[in-house]
PDB file of N, CA and C in Angstrom:
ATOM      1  N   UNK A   1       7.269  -3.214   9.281  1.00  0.00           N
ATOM      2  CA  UNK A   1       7.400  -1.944   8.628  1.00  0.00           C
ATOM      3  C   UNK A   1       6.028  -1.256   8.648  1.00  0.00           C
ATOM      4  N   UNK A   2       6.411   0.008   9.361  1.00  0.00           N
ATOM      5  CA  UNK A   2       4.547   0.945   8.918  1.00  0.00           C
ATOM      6  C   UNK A   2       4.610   1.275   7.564  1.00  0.00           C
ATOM      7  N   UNK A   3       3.405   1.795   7.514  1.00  0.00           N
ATOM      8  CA  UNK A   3       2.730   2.188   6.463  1.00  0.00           C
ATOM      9  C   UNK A   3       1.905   3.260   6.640  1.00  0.00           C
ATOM     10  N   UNK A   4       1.298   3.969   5.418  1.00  0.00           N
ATOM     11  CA  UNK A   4       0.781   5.139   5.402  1.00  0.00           C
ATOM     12  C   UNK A   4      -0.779   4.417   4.510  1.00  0.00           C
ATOM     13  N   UNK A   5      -0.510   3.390   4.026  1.00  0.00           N
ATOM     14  CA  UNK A   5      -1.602   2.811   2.543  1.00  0.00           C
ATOM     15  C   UNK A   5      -3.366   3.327   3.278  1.00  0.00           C
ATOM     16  N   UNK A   6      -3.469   2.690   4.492  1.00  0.00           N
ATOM     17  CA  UNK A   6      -4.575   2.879   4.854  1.00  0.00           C
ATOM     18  C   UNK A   6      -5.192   4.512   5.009  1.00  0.00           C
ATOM     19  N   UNK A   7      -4.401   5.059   5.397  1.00  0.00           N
ATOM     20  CA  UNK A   7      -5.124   6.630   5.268  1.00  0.00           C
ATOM     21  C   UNK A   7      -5.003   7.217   3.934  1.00  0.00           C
ATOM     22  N   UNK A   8      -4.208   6.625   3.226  1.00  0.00           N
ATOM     23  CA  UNK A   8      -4.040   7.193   1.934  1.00  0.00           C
ATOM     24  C   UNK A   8      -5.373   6.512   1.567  1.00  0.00           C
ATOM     25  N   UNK A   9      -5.483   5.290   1.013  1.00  0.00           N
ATOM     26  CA  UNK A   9      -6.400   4.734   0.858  1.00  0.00           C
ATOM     27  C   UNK A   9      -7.755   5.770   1.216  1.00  0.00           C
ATOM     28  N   UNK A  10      -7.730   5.811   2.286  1.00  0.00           N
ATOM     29  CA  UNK A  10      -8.931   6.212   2.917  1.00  0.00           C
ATOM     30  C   UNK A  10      -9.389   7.906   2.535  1.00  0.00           C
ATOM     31  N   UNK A  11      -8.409   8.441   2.137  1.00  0.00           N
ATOM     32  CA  UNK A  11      -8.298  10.164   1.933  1.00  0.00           C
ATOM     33  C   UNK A  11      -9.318  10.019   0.128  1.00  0.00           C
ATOM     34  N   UNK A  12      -8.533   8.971  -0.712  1.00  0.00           N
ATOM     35  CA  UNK A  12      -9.578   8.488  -1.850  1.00  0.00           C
ATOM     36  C   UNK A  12     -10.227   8.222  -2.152  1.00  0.00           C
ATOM     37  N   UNK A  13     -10.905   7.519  -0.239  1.00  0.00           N
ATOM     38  CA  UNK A  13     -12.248   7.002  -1.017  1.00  0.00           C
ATOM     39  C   UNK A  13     -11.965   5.034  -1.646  1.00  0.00           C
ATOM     40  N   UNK A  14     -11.277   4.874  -1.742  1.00  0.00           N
ATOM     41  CA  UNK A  14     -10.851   3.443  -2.186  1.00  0.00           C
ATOM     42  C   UNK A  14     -11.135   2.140  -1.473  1.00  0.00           C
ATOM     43  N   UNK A  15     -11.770   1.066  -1.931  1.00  0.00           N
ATOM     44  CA  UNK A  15     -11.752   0.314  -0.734  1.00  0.00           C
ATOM     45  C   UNK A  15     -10.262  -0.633  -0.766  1.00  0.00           C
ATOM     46  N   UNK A  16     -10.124  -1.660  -0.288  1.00  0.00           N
ATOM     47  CA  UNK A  16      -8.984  -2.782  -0.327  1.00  0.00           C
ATOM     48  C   UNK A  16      -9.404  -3.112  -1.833  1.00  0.00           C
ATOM     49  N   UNK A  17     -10.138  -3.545  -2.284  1.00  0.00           N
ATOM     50  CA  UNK A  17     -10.315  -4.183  -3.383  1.00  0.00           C
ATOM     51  C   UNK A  17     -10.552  -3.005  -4.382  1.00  0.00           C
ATOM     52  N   UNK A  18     -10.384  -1.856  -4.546  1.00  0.00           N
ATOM     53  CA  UNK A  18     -10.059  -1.303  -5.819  1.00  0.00           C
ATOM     54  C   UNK A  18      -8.900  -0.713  -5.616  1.00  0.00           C
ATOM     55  N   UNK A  19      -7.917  -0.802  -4.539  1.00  0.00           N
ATOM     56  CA  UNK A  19      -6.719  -0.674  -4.693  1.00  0.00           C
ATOM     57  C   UNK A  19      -5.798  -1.852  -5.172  1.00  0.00           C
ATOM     58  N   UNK A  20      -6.580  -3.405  -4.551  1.00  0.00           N
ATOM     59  CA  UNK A  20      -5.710  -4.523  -5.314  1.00  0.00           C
ATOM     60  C   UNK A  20      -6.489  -4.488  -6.608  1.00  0.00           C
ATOM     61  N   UNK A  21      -7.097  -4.167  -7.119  1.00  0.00           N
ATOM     62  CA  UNK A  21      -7.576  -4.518  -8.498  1.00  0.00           C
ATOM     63  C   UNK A  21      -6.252  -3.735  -9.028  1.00  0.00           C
ATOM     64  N   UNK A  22      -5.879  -2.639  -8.512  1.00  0.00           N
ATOM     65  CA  UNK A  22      -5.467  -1.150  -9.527  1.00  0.00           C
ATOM     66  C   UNK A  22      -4.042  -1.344  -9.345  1.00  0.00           C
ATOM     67  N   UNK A  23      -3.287  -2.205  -8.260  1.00  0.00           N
ATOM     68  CA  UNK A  23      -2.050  -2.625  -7.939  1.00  0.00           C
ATOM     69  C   UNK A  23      -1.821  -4.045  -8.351  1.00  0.00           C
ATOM     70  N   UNK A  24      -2.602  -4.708  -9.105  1.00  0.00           N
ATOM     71  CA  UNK A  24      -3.127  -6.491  -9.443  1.00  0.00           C
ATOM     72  C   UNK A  24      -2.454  -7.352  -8.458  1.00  0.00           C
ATOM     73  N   UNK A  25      -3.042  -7.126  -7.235  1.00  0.00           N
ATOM     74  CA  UNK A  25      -2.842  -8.028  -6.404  1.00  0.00           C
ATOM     75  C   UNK A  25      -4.254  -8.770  -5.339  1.00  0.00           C
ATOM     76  N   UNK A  26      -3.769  -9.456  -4.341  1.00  0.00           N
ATOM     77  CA  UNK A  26      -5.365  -9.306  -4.048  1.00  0.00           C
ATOM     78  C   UNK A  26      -5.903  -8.671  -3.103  1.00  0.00           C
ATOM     79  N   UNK A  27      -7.012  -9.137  -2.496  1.00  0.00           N
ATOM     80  CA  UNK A  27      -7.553  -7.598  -1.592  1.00  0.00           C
ATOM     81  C   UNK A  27      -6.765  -8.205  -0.190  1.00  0.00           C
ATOM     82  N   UNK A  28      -6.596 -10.104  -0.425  1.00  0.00           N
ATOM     83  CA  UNK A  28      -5.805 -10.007   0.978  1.00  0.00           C
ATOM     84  C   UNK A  28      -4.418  -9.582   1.254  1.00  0.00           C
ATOM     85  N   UNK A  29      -3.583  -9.511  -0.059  1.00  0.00           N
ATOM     86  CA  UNK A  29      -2.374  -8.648  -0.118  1.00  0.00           C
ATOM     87  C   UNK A  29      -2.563  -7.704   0.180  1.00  0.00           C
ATOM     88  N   UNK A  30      -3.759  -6.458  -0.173  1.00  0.00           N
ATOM     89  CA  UNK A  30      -3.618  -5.073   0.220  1.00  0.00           C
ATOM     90  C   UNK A  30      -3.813  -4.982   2.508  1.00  0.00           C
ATOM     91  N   UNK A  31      -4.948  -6.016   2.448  1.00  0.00           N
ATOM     92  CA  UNK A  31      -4.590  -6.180   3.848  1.00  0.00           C
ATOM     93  C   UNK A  31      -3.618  -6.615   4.446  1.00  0.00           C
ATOM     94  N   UNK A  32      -3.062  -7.718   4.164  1.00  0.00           N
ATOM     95  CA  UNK A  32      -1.787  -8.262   4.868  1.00  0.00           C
ATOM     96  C   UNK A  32      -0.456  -7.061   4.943  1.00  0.00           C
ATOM     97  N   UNK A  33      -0.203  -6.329   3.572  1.00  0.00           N
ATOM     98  CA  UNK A  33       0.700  -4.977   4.110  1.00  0.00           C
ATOM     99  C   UNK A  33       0.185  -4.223   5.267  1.00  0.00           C
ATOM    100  N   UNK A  34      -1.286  -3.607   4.808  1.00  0.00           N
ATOM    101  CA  UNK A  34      -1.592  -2.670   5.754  1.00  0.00           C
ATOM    102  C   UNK A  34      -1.590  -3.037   7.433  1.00  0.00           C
ATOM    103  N   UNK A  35      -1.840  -4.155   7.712  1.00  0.00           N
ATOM    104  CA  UNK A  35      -1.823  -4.617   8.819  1.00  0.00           C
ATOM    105  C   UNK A  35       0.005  -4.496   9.423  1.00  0.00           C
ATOM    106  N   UNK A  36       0.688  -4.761   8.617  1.00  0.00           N
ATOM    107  CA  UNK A  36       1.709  -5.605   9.019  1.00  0.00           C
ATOM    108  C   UNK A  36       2.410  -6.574   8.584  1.00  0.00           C
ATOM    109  N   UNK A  37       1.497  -7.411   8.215  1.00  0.00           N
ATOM    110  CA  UNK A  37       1.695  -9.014   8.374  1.00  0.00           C
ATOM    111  C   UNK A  37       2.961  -9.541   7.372  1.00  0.00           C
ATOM    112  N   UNK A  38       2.808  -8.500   6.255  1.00  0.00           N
ATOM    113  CA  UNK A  38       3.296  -8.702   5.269  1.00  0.00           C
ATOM    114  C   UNK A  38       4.307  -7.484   4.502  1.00  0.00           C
ATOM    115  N   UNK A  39       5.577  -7.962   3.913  1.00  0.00           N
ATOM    116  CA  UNK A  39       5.943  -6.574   3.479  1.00  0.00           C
ATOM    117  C   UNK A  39       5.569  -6.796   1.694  1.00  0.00           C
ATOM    118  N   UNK A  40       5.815  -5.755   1.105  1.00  0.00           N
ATOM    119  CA  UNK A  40       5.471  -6.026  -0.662  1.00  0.00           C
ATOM    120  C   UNK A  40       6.806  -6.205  -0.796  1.00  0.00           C
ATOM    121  N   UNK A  41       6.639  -6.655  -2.292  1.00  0.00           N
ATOM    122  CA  UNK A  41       8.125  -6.686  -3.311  1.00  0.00           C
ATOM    123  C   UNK A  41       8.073  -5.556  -3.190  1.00  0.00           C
ATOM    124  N   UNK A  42       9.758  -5.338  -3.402  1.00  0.00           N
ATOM    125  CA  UNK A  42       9.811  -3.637  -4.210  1.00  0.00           C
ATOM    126  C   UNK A  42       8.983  -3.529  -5.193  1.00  0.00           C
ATOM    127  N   UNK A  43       9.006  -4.178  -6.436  1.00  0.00           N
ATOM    128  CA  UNK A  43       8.034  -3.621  -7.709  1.00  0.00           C
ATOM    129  C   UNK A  43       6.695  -3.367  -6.961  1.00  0.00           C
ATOM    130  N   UNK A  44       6.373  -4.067  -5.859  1.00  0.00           N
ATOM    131  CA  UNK A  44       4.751  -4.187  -5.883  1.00  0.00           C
ATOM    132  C   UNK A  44       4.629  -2.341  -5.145  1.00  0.00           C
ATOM    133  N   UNK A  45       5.388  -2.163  -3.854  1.00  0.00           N
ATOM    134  CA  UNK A  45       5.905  -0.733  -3.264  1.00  0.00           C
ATOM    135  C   UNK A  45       6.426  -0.096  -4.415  1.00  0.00           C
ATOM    136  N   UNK A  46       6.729   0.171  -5.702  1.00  0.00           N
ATOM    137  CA  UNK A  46       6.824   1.200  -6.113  1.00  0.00           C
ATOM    138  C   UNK A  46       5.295   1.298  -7.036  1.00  0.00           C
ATOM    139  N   UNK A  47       4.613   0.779  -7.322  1.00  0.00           N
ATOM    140  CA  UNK A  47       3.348   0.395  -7.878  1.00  0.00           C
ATOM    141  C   UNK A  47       2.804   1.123  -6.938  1.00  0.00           C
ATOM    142  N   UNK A  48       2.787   1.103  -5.798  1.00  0.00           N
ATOM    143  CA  UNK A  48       2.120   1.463  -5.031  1.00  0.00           C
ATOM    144  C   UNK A  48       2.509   3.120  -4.480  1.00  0.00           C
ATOM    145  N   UNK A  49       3.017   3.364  -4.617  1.00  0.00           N
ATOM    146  CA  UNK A  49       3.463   4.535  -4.631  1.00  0.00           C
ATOM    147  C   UNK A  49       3.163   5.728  -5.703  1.00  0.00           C
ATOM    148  N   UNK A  50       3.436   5.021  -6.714  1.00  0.00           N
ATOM    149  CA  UNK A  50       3.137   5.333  -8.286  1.00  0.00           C
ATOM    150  C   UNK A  50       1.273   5.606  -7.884  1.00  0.00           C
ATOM    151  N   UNK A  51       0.405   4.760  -7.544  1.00  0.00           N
ATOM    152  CA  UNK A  51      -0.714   5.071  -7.306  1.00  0.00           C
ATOM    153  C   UNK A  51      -1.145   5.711  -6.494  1.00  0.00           C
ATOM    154  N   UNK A  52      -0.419   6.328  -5.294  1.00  0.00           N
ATOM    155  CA  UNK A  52      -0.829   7.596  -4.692  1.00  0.00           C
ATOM    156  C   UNK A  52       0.235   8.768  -4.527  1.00  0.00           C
ATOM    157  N   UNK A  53       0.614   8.215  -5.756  1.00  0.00           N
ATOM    158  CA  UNK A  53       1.076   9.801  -6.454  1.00  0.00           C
ATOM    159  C   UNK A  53       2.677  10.370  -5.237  1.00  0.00           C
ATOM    160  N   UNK A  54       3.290   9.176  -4.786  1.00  0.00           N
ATOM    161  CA  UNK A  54       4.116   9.716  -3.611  1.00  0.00           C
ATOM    162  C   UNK A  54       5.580   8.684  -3.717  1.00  0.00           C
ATOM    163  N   UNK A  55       6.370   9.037  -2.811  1.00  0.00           N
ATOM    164  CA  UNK A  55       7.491   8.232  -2.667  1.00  0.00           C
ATOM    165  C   UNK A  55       7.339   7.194  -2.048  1.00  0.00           C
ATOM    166  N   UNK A  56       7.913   6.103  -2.342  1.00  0.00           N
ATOM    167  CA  UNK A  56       8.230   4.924  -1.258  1.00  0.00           C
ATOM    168  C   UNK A  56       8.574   5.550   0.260  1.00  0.00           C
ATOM    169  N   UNK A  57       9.543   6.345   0.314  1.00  0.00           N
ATOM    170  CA  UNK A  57      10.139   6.349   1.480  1.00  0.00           C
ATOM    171  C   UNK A  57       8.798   7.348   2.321  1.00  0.00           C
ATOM    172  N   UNK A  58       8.111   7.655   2.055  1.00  0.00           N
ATOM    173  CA  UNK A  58       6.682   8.433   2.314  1.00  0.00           C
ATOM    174  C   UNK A  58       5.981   7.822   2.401  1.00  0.00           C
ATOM    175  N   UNK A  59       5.514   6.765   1.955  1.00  0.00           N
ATOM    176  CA  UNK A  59       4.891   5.959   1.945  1.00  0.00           C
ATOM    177  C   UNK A  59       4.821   4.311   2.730  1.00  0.00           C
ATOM    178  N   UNK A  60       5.991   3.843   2.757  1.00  0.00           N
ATOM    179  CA  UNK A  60       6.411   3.053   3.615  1.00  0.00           C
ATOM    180  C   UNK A  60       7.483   3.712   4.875  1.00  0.00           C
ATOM    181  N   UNK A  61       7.270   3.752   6.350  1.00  0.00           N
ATOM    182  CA  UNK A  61       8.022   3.888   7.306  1.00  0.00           C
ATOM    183  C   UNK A  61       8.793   3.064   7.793  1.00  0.00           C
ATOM    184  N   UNK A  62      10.076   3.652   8.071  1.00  0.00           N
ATOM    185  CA  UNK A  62      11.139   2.648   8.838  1.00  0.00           C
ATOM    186  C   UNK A  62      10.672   2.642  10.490  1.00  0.00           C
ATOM    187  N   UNK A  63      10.623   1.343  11.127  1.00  0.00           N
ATOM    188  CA  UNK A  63      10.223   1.373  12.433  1.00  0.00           C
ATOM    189  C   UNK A  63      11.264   1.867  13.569  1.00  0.00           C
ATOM    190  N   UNK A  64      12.803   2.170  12.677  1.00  0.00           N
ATOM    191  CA  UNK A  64      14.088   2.230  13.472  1.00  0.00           C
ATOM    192  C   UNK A  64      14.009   3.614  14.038  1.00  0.00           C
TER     193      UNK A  64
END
């Protein structure tokens, strides 16, 4: 699944680790989504969403 986290991220100013501090996860969770590697829980994707102010479906891309 893509993602948008890293440019969002990046438009803030944020590094990995004050986005997992601010999502309480860790900084290798915030990498392992952004890469790929990994998808979030829903709670953790709407957390995350909730913190840049946007939708899931905006925020996470379908690859279909």
């Amino acid at each position: 699944m893509k993602n948008r986290i890293t440019d969002l991220r990046a438009e803030r100013g944020w590094t990995q680790l004050s986005l997992a501090q601010q999502a309480g996860v860790s900084r290798q969770t915030i990498n392992a989504i952004e890469t790929g590697k990994f998808d979030p829980s829903l709670p953790l994707a709407f957390r995350l969403a909730k913190l840049f102010d946007t939708r899931i479906e905006e925020l996470f891309l379908d690859e279909q």
